[in-house]
C-alpha atoms as a PDB file:
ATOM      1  CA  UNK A   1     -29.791 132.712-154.678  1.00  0.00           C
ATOM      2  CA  UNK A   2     -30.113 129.968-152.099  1.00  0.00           C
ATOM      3  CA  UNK A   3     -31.993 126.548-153.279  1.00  0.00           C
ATOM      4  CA  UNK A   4     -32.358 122.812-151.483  1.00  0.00           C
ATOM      5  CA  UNK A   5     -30.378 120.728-153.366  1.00  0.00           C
ATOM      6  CA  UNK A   6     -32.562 117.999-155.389  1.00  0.00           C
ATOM      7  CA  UNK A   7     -31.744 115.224-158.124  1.00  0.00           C
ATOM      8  CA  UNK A   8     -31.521 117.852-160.901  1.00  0.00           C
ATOM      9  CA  UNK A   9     -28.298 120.119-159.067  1.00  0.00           C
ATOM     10  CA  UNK A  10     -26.878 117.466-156.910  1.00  0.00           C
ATOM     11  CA  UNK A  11     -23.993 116.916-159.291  1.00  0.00           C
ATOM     12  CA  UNK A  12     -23.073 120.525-159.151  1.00  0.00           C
ATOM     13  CA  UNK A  13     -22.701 120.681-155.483  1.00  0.00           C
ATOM     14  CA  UNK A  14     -20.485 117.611-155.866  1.00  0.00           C
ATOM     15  CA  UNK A  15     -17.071 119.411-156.472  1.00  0.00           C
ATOM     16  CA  UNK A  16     -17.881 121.632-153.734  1.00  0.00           C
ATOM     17  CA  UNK A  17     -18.171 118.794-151.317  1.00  0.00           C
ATOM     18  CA  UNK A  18     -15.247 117.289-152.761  1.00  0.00           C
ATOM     19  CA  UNK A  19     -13.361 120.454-151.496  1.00  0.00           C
ATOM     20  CA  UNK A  20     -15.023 120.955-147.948  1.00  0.00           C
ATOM     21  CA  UNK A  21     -13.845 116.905-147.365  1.00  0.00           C
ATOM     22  CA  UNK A  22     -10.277 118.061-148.624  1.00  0.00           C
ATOM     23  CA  UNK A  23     -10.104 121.055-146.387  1.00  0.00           C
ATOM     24  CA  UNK A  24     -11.004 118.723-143.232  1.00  0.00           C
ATOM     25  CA  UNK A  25      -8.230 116.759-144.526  1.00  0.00           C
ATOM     26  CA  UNK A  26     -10.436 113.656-144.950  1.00  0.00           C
ATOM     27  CA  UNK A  27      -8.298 110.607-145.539  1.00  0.00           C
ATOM     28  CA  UNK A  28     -10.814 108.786-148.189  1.00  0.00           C
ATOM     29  CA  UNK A  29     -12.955 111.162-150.400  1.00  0.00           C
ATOM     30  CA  UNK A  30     -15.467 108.851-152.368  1.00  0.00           C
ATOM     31  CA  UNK A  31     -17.447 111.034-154.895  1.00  0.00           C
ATOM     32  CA  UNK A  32     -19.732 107.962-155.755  1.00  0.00           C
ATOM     33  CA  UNK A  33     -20.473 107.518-151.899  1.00  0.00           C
ATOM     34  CA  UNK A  34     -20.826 111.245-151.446  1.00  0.00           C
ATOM     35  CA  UNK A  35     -23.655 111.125-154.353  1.00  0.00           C
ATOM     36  CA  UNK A  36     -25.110 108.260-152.763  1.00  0.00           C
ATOM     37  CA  UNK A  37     -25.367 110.204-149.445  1.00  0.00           C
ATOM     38  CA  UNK A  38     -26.067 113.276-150.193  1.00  0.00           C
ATOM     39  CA  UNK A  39     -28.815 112.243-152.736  1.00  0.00           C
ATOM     40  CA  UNK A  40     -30.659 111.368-149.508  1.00  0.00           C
ATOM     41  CA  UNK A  41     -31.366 114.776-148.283  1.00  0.00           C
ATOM     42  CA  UNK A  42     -33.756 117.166-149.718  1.00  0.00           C
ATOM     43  CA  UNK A  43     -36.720 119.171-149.110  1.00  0.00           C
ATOM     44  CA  UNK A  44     -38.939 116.814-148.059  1.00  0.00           C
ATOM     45  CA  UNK A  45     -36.829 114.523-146.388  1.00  0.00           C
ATOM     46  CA  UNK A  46     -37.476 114.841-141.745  1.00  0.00           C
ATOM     47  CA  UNK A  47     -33.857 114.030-141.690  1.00  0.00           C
ATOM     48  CA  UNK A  48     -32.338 117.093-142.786  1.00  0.00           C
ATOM     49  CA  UNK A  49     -31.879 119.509-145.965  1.00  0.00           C
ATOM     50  CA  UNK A  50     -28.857 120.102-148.200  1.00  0.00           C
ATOM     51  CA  UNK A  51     -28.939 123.836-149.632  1.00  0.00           C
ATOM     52  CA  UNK A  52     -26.507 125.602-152.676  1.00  0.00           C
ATOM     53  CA  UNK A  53     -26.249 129.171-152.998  1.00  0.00           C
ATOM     54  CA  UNK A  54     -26.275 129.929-156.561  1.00  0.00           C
ATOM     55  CA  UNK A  55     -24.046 133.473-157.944  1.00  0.00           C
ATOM     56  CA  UNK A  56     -24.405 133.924-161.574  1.00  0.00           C
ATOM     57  CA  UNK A  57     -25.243 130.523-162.924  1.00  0.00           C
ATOM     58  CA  UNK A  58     -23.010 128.964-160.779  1.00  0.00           C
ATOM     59  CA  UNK A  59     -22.687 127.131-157.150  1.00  0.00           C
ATOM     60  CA  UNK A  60     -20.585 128.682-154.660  1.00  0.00           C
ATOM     61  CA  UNK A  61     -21.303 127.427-151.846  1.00  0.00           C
ATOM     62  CA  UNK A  62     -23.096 125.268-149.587  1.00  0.00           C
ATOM     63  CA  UNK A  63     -24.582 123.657-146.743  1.00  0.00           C
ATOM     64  CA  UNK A  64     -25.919 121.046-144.731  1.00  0.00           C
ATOM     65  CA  UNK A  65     -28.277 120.690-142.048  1.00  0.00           C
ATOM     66  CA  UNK A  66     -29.463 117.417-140.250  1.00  0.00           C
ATOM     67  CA  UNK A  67     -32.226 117.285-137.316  1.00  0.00           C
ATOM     68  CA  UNK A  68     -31.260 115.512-134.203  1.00  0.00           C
ATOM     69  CA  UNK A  69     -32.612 116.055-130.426  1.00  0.00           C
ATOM     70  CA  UNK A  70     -31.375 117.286-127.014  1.00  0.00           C
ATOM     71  CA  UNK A  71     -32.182 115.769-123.413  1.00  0.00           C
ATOM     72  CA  UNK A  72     -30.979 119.185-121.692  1.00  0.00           C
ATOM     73  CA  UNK A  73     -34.087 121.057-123.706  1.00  0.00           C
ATOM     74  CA  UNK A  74     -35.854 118.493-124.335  1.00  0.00           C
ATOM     75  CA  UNK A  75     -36.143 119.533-127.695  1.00  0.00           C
ATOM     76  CA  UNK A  76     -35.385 118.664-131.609  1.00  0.00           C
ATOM     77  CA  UNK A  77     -32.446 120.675-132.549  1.00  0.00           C
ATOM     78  CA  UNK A  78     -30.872 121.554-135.972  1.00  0.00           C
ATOM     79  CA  UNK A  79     -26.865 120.372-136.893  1.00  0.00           C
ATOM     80  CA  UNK A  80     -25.535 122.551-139.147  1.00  0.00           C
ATOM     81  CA  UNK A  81     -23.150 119.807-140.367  1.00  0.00           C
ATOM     82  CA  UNK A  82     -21.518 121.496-143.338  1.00  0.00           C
ATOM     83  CA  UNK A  83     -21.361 125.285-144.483  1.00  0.00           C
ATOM     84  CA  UNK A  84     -18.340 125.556-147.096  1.00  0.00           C
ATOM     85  CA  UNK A  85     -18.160 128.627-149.919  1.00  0.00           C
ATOM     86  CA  UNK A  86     -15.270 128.446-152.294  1.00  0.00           C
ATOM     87  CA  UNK A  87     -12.199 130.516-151.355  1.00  0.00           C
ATOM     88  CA  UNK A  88     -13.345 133.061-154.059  1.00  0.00           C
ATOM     89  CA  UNK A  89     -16.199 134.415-152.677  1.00  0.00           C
ATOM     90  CA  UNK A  90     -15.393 134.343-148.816  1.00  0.00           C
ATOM     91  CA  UNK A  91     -16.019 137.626-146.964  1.00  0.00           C
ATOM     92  CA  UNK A  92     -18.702 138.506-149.441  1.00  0.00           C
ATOM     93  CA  UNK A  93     -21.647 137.451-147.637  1.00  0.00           C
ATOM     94  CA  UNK A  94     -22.112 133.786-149.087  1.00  0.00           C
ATOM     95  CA  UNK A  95     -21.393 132.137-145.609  1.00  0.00           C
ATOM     96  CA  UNK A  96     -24.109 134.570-143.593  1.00  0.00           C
ATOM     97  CA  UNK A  97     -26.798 134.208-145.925  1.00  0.00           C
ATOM     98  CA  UNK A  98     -26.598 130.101-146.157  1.00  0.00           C
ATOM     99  CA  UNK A  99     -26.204 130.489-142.663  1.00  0.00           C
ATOM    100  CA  UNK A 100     -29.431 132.700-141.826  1.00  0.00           C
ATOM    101  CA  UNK A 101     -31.240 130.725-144.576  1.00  0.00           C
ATOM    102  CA  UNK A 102     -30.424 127.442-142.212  1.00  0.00           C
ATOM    103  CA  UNK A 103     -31.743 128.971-139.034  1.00  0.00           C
ATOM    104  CA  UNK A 104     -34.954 129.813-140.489  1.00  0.00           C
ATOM    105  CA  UNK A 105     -35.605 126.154-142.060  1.00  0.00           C
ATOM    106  CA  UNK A 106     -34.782 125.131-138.651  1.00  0.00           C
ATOM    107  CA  UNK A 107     -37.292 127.125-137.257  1.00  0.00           C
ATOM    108  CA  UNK A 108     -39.765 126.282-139.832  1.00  0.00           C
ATOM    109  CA  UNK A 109     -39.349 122.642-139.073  1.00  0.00           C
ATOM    110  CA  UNK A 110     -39.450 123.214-135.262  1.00  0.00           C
ATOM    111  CA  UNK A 111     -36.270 122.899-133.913  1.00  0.00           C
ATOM    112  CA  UNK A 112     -35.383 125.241-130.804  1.00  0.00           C
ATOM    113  CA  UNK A 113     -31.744 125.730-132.016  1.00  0.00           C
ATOM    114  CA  UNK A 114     -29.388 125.719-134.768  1.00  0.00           C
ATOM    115  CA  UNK A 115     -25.623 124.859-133.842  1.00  0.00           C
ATOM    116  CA  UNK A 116     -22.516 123.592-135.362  1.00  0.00           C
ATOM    117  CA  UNK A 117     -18.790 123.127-134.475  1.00  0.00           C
ATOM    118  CA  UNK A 118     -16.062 123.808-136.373  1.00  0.00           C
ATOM    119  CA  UNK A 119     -12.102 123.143-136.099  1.00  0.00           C
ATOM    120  CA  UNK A 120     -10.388 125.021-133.447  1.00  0.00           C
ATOM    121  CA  UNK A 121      -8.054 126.782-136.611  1.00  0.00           C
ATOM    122  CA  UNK A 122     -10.602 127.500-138.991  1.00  0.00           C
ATOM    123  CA  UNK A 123     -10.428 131.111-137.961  1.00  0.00           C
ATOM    124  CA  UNK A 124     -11.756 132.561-140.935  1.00  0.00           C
ATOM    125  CA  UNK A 125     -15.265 130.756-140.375  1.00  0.00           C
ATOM    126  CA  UNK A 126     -15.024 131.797-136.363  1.00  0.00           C
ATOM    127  CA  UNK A 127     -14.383 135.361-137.583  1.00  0.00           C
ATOM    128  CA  UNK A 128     -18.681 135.246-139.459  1.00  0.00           C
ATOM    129  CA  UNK A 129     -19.569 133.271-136.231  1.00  0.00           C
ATOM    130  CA  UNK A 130     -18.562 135.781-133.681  1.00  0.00           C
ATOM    131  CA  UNK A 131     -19.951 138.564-136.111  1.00  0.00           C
ATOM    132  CA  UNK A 132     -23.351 137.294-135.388  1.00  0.00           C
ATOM    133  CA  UNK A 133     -25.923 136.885-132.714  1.00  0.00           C
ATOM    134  CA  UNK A 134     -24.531 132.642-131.613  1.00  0.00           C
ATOM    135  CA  UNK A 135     -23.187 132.210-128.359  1.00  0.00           C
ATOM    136  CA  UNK A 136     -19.947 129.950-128.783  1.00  0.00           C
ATOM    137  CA  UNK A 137     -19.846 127.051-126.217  1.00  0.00           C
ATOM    138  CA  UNK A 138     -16.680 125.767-124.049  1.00  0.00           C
ATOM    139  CA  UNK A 139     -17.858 122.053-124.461  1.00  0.00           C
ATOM    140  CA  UNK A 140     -15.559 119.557-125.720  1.00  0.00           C
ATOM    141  CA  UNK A 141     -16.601 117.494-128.887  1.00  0.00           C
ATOM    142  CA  UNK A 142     -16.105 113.730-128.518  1.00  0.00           C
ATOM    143  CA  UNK A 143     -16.008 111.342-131.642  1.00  0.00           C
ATOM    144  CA  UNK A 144     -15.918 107.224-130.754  1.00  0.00           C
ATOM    145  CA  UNK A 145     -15.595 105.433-134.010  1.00  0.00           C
ATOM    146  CA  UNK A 146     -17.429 102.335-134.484  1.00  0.00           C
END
């Protein structure tokens, strides 16, 4: 079952995030700053949406999606910025449905495209993206840290 995440299940999506910032190897993992943050994003919020999928009473997985725009379409587009399920349930599904679920509140909320990037070795996640309908781009992904 696939919910937004609100004030009353943030704090079980927490370990989750906790893990998806470990996996990415991310030097300084604040679980006070990521409740801060995340708190931010929920149904009714134009920035973006946070959503859990649920098995049996318990959260498996999640992610995130943020709004932003493009100049080439001249369009708002969708960021899938996080999609993580715990090693447990990979390859059972988890991963397609957030993923579907994500393209149609992008839709819903207008945006011409969903897209994401993901690290170059996370072949497990490439292996669901290439099973579906995406086209995978050849751009290069810039970061400039401020």
């Amino acid at each position: 079952m696939i919910e937004p995440v609100s004030s009353s299940n943030l704090k079980e999506v927490l370990p989750l995030i906790r893990l998806y910032q470990e996996f990415y190897k991310v030097a300084e993992i604040s679980d006070s700053k990521n409740e801060v943050f995340f708190s931010q994003f929920g149904e009714s919020n134009q920035a973006g949406c946070q959503f859990i999928f649920r098995e049996s009473g318990s959260v498996v997985g999640f992610a995130t999606v943020y709004f932003s725009f493009t100049s080439t379409l001249a369009a708002k587009v969708a960021v899938l910025s996080d999609l993580y399920t715990l090693p447990s349930h990979r390859g059972k599904g988890v991963g397609k449905k957030l993923l579907e679920h994500c393209r149609g509140y992008a839709a819903e909320k207008g945006a011409a495209r969903l897209q994401w990037v993901t690290a170059p070795d996370n072949e497990q996640a490439q292996t669901l993206y290439d099973s579906l309908n995406t086209a995978k781009s050849t751009w290069q992904f810039y970061t400039y840290n401020t």
